[in-house]
N, C-alpha and C. Protein backbone atom coordinates (compact mmCIF):
# COMPACT_ATOMS: atom_id res chain seq x y z
N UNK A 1 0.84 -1.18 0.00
CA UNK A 1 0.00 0.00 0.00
C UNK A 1 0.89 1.25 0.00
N UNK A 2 0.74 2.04 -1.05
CA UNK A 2 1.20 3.30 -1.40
C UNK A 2 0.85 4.59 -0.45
N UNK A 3 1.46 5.49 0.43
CA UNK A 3 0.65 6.28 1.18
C UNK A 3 1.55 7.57 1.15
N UNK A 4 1.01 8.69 0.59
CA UNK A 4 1.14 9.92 0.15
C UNK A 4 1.48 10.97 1.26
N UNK A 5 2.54 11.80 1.40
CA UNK A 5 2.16 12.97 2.28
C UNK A 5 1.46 14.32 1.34
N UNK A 6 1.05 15.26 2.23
CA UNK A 6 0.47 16.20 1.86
C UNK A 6 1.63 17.27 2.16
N UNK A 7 2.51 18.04 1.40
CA UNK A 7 2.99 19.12 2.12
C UNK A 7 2.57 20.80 1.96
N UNK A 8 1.99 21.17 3.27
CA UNK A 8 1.11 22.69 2.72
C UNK A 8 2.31 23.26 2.93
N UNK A 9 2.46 24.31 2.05
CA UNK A 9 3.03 25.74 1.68
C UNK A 9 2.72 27.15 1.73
N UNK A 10 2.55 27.90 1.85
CA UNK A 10 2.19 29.09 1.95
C UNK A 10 2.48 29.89 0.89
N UNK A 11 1.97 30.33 -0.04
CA UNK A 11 2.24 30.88 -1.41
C UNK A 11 2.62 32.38 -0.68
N UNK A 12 3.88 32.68 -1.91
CA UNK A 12 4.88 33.87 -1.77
C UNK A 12 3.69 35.06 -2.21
N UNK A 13 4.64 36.32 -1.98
CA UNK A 13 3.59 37.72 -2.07
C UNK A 13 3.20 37.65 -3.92
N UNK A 14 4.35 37.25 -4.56
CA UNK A 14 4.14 37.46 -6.17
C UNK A 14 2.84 36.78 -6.42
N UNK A 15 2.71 35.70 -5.69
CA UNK A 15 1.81 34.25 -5.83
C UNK A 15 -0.05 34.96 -5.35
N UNK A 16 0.58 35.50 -4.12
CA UNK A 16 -0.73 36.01 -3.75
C UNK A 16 -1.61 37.60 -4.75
N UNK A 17 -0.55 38.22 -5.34
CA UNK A 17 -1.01 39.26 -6.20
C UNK A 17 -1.43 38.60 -6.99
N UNK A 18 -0.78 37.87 -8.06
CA UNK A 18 -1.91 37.04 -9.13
C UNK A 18 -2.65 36.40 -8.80
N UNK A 19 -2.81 35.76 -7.50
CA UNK A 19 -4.22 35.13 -7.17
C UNK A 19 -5.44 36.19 -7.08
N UNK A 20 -4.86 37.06 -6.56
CA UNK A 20 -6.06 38.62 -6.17
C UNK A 20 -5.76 38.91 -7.47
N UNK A 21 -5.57 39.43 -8.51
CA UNK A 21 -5.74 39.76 -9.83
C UNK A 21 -6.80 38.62 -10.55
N UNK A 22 -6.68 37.71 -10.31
CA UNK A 22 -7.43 36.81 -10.86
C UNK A 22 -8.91 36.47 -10.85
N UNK A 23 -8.82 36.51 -9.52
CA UNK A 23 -10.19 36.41 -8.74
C UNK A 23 -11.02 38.05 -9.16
N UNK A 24 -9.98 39.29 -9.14
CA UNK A 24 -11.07 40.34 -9.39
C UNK A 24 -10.63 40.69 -10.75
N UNK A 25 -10.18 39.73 -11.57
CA UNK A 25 -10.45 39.87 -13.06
C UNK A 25 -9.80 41.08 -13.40
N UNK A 26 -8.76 41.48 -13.30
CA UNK A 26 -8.27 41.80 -13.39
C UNK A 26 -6.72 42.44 -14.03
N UNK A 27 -6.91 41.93 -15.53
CA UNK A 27 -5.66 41.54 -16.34
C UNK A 27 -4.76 42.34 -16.20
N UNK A 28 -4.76 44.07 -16.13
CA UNK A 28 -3.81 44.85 -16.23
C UNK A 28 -3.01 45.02 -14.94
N UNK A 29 -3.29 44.81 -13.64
CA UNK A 29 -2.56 44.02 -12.65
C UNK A 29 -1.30 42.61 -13.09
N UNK A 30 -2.14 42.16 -13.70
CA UNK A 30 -1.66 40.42 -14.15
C UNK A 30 -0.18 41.39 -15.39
N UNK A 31 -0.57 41.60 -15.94
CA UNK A 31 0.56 42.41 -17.37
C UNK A 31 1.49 43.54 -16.60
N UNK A 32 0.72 43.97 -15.86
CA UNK A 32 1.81 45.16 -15.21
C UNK A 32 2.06 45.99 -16.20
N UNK A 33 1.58 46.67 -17.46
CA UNK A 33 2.16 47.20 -18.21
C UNK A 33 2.83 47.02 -19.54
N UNK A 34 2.78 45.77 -19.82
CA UNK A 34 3.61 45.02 -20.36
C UNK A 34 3.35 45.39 -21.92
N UNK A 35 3.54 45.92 -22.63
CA UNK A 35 2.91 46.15 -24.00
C UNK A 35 2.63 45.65 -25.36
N UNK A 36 3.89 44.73 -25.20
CA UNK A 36 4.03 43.50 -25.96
C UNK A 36 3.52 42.01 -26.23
N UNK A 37 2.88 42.14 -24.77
CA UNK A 37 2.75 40.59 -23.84
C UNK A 37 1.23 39.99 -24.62
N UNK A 38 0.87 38.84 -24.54
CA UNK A 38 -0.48 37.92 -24.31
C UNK A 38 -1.27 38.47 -23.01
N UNK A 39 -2.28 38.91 -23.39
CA UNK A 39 -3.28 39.23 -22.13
C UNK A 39 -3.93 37.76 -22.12
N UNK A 40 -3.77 37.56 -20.60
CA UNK A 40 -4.43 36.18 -19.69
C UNK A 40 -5.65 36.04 -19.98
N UNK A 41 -6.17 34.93 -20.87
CA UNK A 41 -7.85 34.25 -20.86
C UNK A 41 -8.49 34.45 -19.44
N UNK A 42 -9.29 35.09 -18.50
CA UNK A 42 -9.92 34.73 -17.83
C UNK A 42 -11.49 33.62 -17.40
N UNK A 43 -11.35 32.97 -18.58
CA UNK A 43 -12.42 32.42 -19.06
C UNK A 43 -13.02 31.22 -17.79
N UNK A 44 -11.94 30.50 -17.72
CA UNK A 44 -11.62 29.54 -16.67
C UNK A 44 -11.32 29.89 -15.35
N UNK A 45 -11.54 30.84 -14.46
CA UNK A 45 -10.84 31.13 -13.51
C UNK A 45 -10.13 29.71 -12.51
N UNK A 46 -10.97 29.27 -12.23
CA UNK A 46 -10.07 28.14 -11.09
C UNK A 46 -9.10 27.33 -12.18
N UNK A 47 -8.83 27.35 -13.25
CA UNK A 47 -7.91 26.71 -13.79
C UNK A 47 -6.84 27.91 -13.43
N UNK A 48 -7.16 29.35 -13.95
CA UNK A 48 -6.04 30.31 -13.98
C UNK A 48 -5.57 30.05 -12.39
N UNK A 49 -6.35 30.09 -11.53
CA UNK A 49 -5.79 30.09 -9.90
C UNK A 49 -5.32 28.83 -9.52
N UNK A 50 -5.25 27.74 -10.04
CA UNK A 50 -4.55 26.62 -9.97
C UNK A 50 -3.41 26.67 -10.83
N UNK A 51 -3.37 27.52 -11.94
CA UNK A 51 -1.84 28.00 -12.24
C UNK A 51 -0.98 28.85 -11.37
N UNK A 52 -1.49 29.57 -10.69
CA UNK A 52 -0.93 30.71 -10.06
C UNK A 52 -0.27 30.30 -8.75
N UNK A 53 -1.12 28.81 -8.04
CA UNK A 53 -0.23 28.10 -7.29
C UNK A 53 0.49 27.45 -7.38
N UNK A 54 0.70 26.62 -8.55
CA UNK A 54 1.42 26.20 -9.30
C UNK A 54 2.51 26.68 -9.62
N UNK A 55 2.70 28.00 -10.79
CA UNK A 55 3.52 28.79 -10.53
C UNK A 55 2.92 30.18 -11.27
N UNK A 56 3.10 31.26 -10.88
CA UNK A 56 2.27 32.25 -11.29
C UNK A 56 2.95 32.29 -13.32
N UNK A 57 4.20 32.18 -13.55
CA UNK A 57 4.32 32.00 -15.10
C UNK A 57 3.39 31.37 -15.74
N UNK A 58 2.58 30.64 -15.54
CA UNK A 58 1.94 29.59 -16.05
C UNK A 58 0.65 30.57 -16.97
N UNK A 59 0.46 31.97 -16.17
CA UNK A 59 -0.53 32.66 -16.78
C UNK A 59 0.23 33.59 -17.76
N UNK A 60 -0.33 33.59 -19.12
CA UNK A 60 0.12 34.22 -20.64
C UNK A 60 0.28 35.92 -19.92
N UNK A 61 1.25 36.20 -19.81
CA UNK A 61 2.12 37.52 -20.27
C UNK A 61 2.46 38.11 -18.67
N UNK A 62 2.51 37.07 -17.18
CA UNK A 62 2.80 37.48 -16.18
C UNK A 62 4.24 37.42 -16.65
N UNK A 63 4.70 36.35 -16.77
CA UNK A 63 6.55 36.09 -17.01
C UNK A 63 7.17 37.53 -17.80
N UNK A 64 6.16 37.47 -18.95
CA UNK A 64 6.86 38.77 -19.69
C UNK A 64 6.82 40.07 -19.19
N UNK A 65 5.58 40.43 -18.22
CA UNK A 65 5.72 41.73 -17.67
C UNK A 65 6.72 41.83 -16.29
N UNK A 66 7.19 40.74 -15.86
CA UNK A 66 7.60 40.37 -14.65
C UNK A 66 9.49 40.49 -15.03
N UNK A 67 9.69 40.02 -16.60
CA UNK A 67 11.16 39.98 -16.77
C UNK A 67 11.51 40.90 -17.78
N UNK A 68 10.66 41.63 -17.96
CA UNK A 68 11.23 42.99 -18.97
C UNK A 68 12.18 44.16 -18.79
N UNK A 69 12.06 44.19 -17.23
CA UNK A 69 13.39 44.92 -17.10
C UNK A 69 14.90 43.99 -17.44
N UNK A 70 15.22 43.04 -16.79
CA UNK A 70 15.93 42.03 -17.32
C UNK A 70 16.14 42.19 -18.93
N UNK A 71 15.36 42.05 -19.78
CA UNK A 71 15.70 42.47 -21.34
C UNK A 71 16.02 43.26 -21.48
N UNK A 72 15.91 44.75 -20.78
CA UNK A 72 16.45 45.81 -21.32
C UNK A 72 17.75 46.39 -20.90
N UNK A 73 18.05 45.41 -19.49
CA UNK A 73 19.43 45.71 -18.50
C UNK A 73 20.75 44.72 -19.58
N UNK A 74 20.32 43.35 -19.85
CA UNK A 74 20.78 43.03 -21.32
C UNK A 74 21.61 43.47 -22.70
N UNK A 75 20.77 44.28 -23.11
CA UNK A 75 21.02 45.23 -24.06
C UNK A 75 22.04 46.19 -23.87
């Protein structure tokens, strides 16, 4: 017999802003600005918030508004 632990975590502050962006639908929170980026489907929400615990990249254009300074420090 196979027997599983459970380990709870406490999701980080980045984790908890896209969860609250999500829930109040909220894309331009989610992009930060981003001008280039994929704006996030909200279509699905508990799928988007099961990404966001998961890892918040998982939602279309958080990663890119999140690492754009990085591209331009780069250059």
């Amino acid at each position: 017999m196979t027997r599983f632990l459970i380990w709870q975590v406490e999701m980080t502050r980045f984790q908890k802003k896209c969860y609250k962006a999500v829930l109040e639908g909220n894309r331009d929170a989610l992009v930060a600005g981003a001008a280039n980026c994929a704006m996030p489907s909200l279509i699905n929400i508990q799928m988007e918030l099961r990404k966001v615990c998961n890892h918040p990249y998982l939602v279309k254009g958080v990663e890119d508004s999140e690492t754009r300074e990085l591209a331009t420090q780069e250059e």
